[in-house]
C-alpha atoms as a PDB file:
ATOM      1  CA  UNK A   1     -80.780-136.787 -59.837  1.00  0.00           C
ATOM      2  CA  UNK A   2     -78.518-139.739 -60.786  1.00  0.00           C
ATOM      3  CA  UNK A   3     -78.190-141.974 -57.925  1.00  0.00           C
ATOM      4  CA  UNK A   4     -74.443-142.021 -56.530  1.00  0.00           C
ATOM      5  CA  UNK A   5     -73.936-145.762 -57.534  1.00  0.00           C
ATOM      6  CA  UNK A   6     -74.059-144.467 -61.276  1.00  0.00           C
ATOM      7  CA  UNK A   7     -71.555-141.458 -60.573  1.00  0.00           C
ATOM      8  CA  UNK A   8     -67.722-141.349 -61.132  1.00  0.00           C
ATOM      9  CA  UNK A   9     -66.795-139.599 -58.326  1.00  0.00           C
ATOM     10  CA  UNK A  10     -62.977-140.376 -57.488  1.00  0.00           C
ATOM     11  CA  UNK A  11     -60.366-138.107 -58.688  1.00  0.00           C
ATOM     12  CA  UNK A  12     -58.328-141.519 -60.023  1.00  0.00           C
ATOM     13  CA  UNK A  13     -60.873-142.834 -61.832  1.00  0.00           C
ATOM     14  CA  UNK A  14     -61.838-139.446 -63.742  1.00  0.00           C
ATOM     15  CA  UNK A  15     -58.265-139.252 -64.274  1.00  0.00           C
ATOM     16  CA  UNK A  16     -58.279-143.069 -65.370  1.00  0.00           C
ATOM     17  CA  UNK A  17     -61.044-142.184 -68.222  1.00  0.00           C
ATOM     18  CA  UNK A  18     -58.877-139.245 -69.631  1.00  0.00           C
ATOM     19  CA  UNK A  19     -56.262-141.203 -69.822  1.00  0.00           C
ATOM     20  CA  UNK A  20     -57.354-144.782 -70.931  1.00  0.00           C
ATOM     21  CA  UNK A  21     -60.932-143.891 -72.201  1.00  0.00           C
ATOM     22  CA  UNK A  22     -62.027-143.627 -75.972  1.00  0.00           C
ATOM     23  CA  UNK A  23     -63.314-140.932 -77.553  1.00  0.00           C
ATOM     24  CA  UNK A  24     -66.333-140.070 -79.434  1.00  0.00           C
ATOM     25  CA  UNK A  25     -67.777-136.766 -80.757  1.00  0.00           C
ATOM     26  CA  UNK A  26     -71.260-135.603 -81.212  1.00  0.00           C
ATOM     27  CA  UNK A  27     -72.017-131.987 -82.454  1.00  0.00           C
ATOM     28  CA  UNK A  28     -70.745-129.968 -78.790  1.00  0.00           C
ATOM     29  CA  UNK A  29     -70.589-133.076 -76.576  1.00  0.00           C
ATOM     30  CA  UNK A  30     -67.404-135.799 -76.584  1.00  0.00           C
ATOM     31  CA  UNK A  31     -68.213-138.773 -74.627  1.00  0.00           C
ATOM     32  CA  UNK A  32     -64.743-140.824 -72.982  1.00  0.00           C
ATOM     33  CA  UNK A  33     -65.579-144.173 -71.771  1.00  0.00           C
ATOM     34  CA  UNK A  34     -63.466-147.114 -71.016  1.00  0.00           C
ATOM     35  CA  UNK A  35     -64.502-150.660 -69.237  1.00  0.00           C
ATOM     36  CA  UNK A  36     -64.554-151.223 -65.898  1.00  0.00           C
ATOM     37  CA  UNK A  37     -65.378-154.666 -63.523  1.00  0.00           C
ATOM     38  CA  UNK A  38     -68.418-153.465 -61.043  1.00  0.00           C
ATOM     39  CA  UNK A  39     -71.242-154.889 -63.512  1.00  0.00           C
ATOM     40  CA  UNK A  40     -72.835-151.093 -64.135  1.00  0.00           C
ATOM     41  CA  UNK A  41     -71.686-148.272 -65.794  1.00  0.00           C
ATOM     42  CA  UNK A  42     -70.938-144.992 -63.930  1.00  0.00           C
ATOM     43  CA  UNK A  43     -70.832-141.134 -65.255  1.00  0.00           C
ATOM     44  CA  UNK A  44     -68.977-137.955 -64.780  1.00  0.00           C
ATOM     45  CA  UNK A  45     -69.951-134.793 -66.573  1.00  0.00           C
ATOM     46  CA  UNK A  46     -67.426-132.048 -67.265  1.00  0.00           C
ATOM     47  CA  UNK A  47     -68.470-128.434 -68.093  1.00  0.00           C
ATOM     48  CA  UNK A  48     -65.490-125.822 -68.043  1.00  0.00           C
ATOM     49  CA  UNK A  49     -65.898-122.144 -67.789  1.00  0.00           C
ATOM     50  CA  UNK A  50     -64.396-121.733 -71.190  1.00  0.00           C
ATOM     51  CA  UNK A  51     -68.122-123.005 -72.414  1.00  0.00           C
ATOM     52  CA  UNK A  52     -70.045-120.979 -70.063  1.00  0.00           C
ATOM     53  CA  UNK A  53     -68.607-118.127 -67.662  1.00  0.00           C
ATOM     54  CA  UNK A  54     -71.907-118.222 -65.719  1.00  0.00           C
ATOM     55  CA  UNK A  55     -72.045-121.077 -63.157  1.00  0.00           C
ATOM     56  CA  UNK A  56     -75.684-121.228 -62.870  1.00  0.00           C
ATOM     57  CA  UNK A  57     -75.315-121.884 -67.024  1.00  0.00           C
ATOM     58  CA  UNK A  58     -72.958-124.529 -66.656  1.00  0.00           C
ATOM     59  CA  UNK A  59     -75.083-126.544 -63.760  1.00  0.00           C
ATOM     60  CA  UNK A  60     -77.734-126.246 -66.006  1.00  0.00           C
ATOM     61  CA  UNK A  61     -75.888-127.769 -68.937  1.00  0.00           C
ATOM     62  CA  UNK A  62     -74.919-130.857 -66.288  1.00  0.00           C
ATOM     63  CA  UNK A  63     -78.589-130.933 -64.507  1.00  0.00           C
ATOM     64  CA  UNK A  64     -79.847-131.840 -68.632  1.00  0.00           C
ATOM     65  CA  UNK A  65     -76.893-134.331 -69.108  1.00  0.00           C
ATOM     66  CA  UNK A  66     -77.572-136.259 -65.774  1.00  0.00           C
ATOM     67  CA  UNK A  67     -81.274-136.142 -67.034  1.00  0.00           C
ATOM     68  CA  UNK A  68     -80.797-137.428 -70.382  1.00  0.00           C
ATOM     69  CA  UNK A  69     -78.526-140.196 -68.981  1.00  0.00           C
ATOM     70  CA  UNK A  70     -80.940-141.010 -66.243  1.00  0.00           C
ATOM     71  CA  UNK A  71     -83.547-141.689 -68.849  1.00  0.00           C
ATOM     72  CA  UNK A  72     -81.460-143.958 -70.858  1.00  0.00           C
ATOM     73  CA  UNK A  73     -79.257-146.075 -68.242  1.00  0.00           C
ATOM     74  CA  UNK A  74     -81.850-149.083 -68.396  1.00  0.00           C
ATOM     75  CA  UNK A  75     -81.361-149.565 -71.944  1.00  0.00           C
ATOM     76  CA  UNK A  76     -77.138-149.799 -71.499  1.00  0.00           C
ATOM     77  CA  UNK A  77     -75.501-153.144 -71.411  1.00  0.00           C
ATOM     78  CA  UNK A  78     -72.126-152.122 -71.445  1.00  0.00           C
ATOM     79  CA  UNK A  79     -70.402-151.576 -68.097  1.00  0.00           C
ATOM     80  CA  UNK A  80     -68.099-148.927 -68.561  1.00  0.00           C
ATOM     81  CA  UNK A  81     -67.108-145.976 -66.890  1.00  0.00           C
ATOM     82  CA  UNK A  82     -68.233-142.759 -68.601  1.00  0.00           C
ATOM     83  CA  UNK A  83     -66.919-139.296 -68.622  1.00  0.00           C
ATOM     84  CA  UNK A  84     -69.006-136.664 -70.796  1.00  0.00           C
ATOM     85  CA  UNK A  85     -67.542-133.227 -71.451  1.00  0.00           C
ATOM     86  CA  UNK A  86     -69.243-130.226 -72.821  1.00  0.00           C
ATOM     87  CA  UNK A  87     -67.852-128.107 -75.729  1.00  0.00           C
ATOM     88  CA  UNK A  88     -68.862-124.225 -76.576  1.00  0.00           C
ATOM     89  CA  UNK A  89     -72.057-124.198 -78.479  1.00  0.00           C
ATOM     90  CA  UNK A  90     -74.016-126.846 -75.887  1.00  0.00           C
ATOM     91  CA  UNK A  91     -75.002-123.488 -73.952  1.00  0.00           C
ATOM     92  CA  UNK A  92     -77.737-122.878 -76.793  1.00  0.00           C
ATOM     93  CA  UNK A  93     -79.062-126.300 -76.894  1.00  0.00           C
ATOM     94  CA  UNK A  94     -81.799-127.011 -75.510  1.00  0.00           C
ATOM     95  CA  UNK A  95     -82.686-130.900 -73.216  1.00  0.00           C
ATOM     96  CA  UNK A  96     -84.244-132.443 -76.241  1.00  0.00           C
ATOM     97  CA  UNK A  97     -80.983-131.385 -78.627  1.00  0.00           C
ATOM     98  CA  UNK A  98     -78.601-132.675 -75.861  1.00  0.00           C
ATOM     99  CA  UNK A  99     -81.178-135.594 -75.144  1.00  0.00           C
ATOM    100  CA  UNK A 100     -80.214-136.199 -79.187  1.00  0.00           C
ATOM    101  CA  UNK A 101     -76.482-136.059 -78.466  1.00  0.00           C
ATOM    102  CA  UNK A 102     -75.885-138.257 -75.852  1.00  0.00           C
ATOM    103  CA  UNK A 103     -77.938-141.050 -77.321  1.00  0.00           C
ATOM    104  CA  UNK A 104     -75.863-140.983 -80.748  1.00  0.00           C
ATOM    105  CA  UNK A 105     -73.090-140.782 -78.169  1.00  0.00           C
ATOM    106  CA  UNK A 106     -74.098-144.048 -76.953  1.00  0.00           C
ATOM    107  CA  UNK A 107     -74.799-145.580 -80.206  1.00  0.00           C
ATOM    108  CA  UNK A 108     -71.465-144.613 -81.639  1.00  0.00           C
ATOM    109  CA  UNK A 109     -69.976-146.446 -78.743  1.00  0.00           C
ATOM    110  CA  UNK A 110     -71.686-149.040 -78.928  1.00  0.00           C
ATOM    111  CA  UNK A 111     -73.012-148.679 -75.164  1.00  0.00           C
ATOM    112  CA  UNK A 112     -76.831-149.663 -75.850  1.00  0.00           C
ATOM    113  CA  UNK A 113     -78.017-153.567 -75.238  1.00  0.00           C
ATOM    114  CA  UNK A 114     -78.755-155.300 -78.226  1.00  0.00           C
END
């Protein structure tokens, strides 16, 4: 579980990532992320019913984003406030696929330390 200091968890600032946050794309995953001032980043995951009817499918989807997130959020040096939304086609992937994802995610936005 990702602890609740790493989780976007206010309506505003979800709403302040759609709005504000840039976009990248990675196979069936977009990741929006935008700055912010606390001095660590924090993460939402969306996952609509359009990509899964099923919400014990969707929760899974999430439980493997949080998971692959958790295992990389020592390596991040950007703070920044992160919002990752599922597309169709995620449902088939399986942890190490979306493990792949959200670290090109990262490296396409330039989120990992150097």
């Amino acid at each position: 579980m990702l602890s609740s200091r790493y989780r976007l968890q206010k309506k505003k600032d979800i709403d302040r990532v759609f709005r504000k946050g840039k976009s990248f794309r990675e196979d069936s995953l977009v990741l929006k992320t935008t700055k912010n001032d606390l001095g660590f980043s924090r993460f939402g995951f969306v996952v609509s019913q359009k990509v899964a009817k099923k919400a014990s499918v969707r929760n899974k989807i999430k439980r493997r984003l949080r998971e692959a997130v958790k295992l990389k959020i020592k390596q991040l040096g950007v703070e920044a406030d992160n919002l990752f939304i599922a597309l169709r086609g995620i449902e088939g992937r399986d942890f190490k696929g979306i493990d792949e994802s959200v670290e090109a995610l990262f490296k396409k936005a330039k989120i990992y330390a150097q």
